[in-house]
N, C-alpha and C. Protein backbone atom coordinates (compact mmCIF):
# COMPACT_ATOMS: atom_id res chain seq x y z
N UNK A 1 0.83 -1.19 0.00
CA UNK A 1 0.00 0.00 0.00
C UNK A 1 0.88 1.26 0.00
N UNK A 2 0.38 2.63 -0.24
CA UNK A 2 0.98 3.28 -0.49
C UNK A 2 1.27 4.24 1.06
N UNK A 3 2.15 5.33 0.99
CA UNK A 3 2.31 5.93 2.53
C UNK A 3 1.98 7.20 2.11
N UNK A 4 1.28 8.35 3.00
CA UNK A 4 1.42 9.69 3.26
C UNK A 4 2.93 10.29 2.52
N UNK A 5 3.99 9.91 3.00
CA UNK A 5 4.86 10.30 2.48
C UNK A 5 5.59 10.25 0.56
N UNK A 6 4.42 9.38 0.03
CA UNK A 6 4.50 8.95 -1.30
C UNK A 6 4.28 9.72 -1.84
N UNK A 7 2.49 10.24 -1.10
CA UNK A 7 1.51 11.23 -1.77
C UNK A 7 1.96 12.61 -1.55
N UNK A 8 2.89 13.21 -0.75
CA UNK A 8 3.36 14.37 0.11
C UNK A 8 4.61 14.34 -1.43
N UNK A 9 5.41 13.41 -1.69
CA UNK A 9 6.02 13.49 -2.91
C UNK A 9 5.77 13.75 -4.12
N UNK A 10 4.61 13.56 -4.26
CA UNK A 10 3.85 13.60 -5.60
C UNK A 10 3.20 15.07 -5.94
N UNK A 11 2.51 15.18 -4.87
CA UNK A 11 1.92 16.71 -4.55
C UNK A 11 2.87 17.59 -4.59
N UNK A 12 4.39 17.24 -3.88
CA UNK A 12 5.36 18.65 -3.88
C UNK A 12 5.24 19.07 -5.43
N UNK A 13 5.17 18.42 -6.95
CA UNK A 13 5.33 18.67 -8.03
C UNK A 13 4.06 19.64 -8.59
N UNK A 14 3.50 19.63 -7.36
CA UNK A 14 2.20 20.76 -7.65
C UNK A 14 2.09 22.20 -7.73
N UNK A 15 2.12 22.85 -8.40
CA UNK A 15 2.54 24.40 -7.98
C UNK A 15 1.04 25.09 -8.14
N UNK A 16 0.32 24.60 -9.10
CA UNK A 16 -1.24 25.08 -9.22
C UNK A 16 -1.74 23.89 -9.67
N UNK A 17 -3.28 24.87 -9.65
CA UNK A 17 -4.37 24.04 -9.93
C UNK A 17 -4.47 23.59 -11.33
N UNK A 18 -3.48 23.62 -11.98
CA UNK A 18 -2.66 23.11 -13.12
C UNK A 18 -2.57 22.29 -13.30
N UNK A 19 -1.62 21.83 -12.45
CA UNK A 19 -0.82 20.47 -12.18
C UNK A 19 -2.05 19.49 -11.43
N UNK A 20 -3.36 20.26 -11.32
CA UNK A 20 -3.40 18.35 -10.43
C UNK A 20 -3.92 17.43 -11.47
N UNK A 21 -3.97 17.71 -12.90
CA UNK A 21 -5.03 16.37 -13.39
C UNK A 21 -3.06 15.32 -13.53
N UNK A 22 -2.37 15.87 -13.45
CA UNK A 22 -1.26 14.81 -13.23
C UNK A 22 -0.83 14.06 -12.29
N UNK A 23 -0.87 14.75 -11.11
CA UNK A 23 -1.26 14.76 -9.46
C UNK A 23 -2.21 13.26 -9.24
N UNK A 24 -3.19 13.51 -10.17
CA UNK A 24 -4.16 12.44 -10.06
C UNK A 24 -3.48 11.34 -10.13
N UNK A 25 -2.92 11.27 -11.72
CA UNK A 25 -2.20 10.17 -12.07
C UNK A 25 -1.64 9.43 -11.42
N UNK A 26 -0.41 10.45 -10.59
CA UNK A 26 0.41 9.93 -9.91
C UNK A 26 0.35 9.28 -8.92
N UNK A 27 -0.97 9.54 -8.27
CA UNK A 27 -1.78 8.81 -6.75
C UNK A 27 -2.51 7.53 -7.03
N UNK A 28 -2.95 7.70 -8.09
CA UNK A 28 -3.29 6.58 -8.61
C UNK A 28 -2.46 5.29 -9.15
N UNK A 29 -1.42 5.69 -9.51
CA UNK A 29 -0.15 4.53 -10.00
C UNK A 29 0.42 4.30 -8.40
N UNK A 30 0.07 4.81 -7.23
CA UNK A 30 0.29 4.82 -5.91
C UNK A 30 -0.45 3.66 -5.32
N UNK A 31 -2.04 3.67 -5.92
CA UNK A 31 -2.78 2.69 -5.40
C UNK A 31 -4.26 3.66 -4.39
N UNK A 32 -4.14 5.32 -4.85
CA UNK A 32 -5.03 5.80 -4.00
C UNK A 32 -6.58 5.65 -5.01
N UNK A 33 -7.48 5.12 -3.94
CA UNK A 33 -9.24 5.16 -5.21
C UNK A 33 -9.78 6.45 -4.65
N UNK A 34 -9.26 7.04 -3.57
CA UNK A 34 -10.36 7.89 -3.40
C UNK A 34 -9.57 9.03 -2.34
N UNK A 35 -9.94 9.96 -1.88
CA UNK A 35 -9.28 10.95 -0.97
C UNK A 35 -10.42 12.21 -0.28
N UNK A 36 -10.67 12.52 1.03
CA UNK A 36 -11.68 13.82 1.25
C UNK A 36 -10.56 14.43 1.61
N UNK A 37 -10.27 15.68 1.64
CA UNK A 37 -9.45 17.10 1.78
C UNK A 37 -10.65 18.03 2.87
N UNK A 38 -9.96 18.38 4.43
CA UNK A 38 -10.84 19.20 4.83
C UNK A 38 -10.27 20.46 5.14
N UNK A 39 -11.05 21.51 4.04
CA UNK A 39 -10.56 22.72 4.14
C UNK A 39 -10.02 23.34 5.72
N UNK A 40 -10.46 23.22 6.94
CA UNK A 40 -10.28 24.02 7.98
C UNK A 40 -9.09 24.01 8.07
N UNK A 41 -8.61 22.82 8.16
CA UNK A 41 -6.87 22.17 8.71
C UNK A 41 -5.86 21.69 7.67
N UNK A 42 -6.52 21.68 6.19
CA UNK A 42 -6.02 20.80 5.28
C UNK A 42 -5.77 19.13 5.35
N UNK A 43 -6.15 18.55 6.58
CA UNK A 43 -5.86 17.35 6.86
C UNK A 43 -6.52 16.26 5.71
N UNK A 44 -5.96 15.45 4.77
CA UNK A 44 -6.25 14.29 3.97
C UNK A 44 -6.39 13.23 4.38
N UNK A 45 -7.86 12.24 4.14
CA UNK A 45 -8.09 11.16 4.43
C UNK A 45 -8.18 10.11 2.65
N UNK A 46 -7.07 9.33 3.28
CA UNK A 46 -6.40 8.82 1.56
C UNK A 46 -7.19 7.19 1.83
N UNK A 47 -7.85 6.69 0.46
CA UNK A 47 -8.36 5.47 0.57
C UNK A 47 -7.85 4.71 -0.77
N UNK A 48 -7.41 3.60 -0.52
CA UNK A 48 -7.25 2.36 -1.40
C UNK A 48 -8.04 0.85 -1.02
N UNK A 49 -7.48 0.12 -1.89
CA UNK A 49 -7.98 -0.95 -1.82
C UNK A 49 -7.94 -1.89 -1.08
N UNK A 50 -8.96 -2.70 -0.40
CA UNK A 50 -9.34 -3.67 1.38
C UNK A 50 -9.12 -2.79 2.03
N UNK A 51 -9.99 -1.90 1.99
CA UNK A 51 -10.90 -0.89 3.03
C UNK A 51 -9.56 -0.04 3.52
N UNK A 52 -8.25 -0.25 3.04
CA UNK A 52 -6.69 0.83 3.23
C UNK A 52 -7.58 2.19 3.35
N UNK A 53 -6.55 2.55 4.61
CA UNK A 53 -6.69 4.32 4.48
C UNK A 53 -5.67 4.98 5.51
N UNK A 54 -5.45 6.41 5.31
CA UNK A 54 -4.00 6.65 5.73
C UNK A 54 -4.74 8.40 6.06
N UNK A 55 -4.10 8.95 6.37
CA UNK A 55 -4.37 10.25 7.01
C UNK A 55 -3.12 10.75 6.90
N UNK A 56 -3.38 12.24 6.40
CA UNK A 56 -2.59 13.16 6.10
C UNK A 56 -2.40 13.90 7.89
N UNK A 57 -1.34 14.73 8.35
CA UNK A 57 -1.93 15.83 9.80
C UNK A 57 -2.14 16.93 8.94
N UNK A 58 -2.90 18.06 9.82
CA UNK A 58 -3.68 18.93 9.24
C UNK A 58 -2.63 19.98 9.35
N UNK A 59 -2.98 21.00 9.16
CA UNK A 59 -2.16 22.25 9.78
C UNK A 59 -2.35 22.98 11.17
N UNK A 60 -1.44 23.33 11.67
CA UNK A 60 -1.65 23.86 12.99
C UNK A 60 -2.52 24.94 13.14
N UNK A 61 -2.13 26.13 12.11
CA UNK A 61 -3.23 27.16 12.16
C UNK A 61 -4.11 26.57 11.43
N UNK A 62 -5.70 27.06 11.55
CA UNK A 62 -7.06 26.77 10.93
C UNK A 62 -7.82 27.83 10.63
N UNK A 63 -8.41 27.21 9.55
CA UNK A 63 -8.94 28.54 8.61
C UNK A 63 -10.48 28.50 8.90
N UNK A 64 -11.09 29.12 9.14
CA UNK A 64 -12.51 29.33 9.87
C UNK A 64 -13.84 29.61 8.42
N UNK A 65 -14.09 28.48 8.59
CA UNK A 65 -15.13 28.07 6.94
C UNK A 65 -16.82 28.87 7.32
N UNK A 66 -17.04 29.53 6.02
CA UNK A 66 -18.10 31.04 6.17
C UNK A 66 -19.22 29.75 6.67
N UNK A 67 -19.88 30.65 7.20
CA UNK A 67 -21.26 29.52 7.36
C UNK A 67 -22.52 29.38 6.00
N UNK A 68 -22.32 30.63 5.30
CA UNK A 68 -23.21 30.85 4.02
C UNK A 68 -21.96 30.55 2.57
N UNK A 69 -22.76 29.50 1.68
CA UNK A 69 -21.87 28.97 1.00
C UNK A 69 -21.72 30.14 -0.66
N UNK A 70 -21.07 30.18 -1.27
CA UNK A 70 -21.46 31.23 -2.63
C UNK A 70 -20.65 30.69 -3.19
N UNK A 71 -21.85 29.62 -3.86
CA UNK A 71 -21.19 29.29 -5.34
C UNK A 71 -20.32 29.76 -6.32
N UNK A 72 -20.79 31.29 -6.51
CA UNK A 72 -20.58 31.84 -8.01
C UNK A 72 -19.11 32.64 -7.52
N UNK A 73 -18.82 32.89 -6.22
CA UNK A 73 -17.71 33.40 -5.84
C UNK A 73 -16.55 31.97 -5.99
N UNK A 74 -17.08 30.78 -5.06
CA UNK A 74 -16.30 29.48 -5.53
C UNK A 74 -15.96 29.59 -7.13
N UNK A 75 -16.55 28.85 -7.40
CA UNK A 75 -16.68 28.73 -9.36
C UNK A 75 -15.64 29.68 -9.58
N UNK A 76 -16.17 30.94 -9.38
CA UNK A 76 -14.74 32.23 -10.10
C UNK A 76 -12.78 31.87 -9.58
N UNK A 77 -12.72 31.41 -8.09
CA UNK A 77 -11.58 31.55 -7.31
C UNK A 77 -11.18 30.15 -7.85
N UNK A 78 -12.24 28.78 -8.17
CA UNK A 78 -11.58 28.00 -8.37
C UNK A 78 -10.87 28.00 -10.26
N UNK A 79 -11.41 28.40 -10.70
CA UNK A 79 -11.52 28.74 -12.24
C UNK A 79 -9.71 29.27 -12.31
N UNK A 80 -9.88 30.33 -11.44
CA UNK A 80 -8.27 31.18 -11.27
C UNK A 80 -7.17 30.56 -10.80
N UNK A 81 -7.71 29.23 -9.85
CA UNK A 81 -6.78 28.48 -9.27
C UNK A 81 -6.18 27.04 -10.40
N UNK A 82 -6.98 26.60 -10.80
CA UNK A 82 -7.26 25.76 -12.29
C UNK A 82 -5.87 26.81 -13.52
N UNK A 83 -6.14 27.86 -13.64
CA UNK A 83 -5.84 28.14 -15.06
C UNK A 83 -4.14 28.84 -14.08
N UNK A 84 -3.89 28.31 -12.82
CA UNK A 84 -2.62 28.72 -12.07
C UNK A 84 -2.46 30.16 -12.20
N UNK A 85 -3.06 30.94 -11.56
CA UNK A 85 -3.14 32.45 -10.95
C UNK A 85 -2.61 32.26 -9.77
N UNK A 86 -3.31 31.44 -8.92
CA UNK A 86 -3.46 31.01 -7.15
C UNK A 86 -2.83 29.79 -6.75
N UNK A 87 -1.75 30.16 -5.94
CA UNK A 87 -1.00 29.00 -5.26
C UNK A 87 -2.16 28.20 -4.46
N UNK A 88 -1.64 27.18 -3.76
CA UNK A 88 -2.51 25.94 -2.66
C UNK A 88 -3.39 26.69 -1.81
N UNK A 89 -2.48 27.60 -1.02
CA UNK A 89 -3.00 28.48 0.42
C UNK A 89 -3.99 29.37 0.08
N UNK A 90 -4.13 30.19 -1.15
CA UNK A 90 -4.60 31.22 -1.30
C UNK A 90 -5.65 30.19 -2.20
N UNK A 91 -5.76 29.11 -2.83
CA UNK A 91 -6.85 28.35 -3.09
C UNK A 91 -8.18 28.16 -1.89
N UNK A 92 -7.08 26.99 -0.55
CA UNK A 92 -7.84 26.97 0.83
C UNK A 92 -8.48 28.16 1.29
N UNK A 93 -7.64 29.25 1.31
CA UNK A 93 -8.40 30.08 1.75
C UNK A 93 -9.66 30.79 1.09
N UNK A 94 -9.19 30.83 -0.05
CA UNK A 94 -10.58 30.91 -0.72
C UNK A 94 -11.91 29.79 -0.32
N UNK A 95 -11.36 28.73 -1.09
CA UNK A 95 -12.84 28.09 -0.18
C UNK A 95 -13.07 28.29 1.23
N UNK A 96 -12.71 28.61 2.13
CA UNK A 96 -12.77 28.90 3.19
C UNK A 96 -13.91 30.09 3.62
N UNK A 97 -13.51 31.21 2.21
CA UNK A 97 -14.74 32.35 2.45
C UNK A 97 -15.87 31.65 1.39
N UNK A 98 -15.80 30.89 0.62
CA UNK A 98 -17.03 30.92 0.18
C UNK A 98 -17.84 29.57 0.74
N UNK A 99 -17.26 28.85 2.08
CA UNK A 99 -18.21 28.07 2.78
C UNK A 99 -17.65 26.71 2.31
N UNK A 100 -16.53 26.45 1.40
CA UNK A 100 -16.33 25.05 1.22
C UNK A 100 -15.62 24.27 2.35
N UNK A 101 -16.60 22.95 2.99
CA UNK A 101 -16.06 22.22 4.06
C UNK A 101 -14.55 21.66 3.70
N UNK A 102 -15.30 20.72 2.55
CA UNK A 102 -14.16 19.54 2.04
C UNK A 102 -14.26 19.15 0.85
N UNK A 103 -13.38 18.70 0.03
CA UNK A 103 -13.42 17.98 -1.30
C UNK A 103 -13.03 16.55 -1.12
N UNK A 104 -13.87 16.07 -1.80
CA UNK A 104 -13.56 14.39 -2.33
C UNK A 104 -13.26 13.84 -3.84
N UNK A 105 -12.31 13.50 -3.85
CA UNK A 105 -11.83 12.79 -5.71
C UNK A 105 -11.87 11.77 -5.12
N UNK A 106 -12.89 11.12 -6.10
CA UNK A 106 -13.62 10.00 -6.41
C UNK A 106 -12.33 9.26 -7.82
N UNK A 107 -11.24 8.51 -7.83
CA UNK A 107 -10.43 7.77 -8.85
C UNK A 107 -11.27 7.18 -9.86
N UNK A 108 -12.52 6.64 -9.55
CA UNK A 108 -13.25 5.46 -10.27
C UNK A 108 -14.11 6.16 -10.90
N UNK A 109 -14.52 7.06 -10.50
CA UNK A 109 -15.11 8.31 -11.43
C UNK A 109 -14.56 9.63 -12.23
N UNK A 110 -13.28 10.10 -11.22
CA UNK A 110 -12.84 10.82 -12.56
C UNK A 110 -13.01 12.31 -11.83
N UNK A 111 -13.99 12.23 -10.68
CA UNK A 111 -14.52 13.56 -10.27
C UNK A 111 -13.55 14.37 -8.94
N UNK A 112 -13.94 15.58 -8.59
CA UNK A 112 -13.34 16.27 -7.81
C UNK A 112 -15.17 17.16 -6.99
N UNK A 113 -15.79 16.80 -5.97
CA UNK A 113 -17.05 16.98 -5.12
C UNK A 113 -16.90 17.95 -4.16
N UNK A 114 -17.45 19.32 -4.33
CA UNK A 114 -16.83 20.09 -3.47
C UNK A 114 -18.05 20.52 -2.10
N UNK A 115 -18.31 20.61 -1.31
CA UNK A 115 -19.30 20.51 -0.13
C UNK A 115 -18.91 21.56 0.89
N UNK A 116 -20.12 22.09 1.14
CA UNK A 116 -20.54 23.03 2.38
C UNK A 116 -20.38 22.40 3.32
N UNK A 117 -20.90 23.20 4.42
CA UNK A 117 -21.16 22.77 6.04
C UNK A 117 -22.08 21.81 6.04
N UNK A 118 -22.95 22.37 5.47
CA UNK A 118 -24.50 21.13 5.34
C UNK A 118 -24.42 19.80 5.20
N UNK A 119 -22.74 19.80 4.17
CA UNK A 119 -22.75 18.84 3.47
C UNK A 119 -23.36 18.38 1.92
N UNK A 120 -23.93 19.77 1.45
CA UNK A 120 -24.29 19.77 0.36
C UNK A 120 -23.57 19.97 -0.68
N UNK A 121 -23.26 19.21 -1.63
CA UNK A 121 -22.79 19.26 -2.76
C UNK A 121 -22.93 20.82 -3.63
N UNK A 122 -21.80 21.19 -3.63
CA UNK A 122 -21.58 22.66 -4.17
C UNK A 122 -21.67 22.69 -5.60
N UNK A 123 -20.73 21.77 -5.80
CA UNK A 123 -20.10 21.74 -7.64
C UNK A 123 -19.28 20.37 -7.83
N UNK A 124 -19.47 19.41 -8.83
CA UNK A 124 -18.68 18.32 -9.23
C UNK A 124 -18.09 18.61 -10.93
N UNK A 125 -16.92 18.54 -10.04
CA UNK A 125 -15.96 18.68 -11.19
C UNK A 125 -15.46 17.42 -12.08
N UNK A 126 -15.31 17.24 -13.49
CA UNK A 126 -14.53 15.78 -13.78
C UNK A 126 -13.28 16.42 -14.27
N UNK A 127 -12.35 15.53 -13.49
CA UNK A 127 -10.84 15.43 -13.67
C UNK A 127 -10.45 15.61 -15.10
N UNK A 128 -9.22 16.45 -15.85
CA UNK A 128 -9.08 16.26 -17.41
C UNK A 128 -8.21 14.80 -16.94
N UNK A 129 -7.94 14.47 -18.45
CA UNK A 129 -7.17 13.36 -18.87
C UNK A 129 -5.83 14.65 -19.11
N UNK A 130 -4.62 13.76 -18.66
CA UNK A 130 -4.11 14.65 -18.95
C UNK A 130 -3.26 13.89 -20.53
């Protein structure tokens, strides 16, 4: 199975929201099917195959997630973060003001699920091929 420290290798090659449909790749030739990301702490919960799962630690400081979610502000910050305007931090923190809890990439689907407090599904993204 694969370690935190595999995926922490793979990710350093990340500089934007650019780089992750490769990112993907690379977690995946790792053995990861699935991953949630929680905005407050950044902490990663990594899943593979026979029920495997591994945990990222979060960050010490925490970013305090809006209680009212805004889509159309998301959509815009992530769009900027995608086409590499916006480093990692200044990504988190963005979702952070527009209410995003956590993201989940789904491997077997292709997708990237982004969720409020509620838990409501904000926006599903599908991964490019790269």
């Amino acid at each position: 199975m694969f370690t935190v420290q595999q995926i922490k290798d793979a990710h350093s090659k990340v500089k934007s929201g650019a780089d992750f449909p490769k990112y993907i790749q690379d977690i995946i030739a790792l053995g990861v099917t699935a991953f949630e990301t929680f905005v407050f702490d950044n902490h990663t919960v990594y899943y593979g195959i026979n029920n495997f799962q591994t945990s990222s630690e979060g960050f010490f400081e925490t970013l305090t997630i809006a209680e009212q979610s805004n889509i159309e502000q998301f959509k815009a910050d992530l769009k900027s973060h995608q086409q590499g305007k916006t480093d990692y931090m200044t990504f988190l923190k963005d979702c952070a003001k527009s209410g995003v809890e956590k993201w989940i990439v789904a491997m077997d689907k292709m997708t990237c699920s982004y969720f409020d407090k509620a838990g409501k599904e904000m926006i599903v993204e599908i991964i490019p091929s790269i």
